[in-house]
Protein backbone atom coordinates (compact mmCIF):
# COMPACT_ATOMS: atom_id res chain seq x y z
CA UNK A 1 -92.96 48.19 -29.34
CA UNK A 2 -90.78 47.66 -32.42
CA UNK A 3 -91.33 50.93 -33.91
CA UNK A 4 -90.20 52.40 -30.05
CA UNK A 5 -86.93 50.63 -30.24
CA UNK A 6 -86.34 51.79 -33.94
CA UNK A 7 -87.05 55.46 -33.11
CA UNK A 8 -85.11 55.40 -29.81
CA UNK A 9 -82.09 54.08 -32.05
CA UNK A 10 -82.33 56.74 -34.31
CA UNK A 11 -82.50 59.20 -31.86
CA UNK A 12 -79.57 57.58 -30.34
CA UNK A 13 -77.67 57.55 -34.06
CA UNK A 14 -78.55 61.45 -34.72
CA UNK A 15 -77.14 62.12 -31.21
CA UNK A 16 -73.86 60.51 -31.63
CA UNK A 17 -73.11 61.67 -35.14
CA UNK A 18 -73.77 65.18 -33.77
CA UNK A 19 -71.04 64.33 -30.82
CA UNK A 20 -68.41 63.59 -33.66
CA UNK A 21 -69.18 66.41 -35.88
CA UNK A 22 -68.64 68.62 -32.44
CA UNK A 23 -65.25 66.83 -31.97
CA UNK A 24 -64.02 67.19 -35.38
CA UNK A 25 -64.50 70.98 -34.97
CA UNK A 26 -62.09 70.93 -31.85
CA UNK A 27 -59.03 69.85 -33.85
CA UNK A 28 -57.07 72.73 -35.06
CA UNK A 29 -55.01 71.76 -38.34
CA UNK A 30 -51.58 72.69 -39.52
CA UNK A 31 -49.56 71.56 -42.50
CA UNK A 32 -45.90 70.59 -42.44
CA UNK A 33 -43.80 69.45 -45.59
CA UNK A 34 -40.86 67.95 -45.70
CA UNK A 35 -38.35 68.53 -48.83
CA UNK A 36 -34.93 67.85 -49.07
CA UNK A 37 -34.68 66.36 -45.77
CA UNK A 38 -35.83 69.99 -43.83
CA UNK A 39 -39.22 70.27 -42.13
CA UNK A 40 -41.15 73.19 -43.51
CA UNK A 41 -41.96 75.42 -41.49
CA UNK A 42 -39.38 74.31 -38.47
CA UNK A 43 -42.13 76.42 -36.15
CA UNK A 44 -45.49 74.64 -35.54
CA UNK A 45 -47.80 77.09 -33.23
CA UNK A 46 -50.71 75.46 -32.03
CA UNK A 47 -53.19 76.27 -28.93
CA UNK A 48 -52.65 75.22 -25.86
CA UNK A 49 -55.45 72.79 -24.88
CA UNK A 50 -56.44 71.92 -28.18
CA UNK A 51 -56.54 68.64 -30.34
CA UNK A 52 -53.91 69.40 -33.36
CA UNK A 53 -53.89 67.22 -36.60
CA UNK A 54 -50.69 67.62 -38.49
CA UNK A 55 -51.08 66.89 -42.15
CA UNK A 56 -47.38 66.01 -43.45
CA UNK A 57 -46.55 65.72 -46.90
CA UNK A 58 -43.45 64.05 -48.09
CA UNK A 59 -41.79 65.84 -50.97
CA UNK A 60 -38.62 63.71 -51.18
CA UNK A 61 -38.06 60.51 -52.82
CA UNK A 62 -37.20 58.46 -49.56
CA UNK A 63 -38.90 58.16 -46.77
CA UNK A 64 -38.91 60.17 -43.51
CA UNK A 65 -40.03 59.70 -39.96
CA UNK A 66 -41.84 62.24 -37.70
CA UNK A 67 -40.15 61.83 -34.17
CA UNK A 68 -40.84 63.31 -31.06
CA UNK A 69 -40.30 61.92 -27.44
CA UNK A 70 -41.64 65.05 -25.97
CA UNK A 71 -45.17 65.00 -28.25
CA UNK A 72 -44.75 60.92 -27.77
CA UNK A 73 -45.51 60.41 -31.30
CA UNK A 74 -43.59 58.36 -34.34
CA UNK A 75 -45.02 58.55 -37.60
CA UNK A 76 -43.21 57.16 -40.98
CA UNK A 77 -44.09 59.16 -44.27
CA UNK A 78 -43.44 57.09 -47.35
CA UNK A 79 -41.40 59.39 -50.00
CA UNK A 80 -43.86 61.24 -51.90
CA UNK A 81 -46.29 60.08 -49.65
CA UNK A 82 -48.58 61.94 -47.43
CA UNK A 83 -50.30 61.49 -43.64
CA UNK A 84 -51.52 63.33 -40.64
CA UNK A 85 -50.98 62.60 -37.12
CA UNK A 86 -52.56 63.72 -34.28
CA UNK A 87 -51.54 65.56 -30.92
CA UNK A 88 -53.37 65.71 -27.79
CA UNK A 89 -53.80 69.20 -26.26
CA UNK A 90 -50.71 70.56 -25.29
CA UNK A 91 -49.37 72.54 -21.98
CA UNK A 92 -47.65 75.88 -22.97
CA UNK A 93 -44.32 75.13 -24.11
CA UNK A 94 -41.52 73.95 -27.11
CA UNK A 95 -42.03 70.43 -27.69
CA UNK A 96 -39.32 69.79 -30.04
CA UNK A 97 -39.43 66.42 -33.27
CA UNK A 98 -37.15 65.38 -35.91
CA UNK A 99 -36.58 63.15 -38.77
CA UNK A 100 -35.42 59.94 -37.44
CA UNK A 101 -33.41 59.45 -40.82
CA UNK A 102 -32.29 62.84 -41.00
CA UNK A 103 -31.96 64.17 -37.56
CA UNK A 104 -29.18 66.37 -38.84
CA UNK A 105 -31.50 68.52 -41.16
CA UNK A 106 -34.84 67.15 -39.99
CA UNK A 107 -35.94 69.61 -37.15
CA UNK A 108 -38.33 71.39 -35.35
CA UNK A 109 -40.71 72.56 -32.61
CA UNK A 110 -44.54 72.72 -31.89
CA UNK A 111 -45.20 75.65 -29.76
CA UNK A 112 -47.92 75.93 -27.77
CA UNK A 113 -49.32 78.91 -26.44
């Protein structure tokens, strides 16, 4: 009986760490930098209907925030720090974010098509 539970659970582990493997092949990746208070590249296209990570890297010395009501994400970057943030899969369209510090240079769009 014990050895039944065991193997059951295994199966059960081998299962779900297949699941997430699947998953972390749906998420498309893009890389943004920002560097004297620009975002580089001010264009993002992603899929439509797909899971997005952004990896953003932070080449200034202060720190920056990614902001975008229309994606409904916030995400603070340390200067000379690093981190990714994730979207959930977008409708066609121009979803636009900025630099809550530097909304004057800090700008750009995520199109999804």
């Amino acid at each position: 009986m014990r050895s039944l539970f065991f193997s059951a659970m295994a199966v059960g582990l081998l299962t779900l760490g297949t699941g997430a493997a699947l998953a972390a092949d749906d998420v498309e990746s893009r890389d943004l930098v920002i560097k004297d208070h620009v975002f580089s590249p001010a264009e993002i296209t992603v899929p439509a209907g797909k899971r997005v990570a952004i990896h953003i890297k932070n080449m200034d010395k202060t720190a920056e925030e990614f902001d975008s009501s229309a994606l409904k994400v916030e995400k603070v970057i340390a200067g000379g720090g690093s981190g990714t943030l994730y979207l959930r899969p977008l409708a066609p369209g121009r979803y636009k974010f900025e630099g809550e510090y530097h909304d004057k240079t800090a700008q750009g769009v995520v199109i999804a098509q």
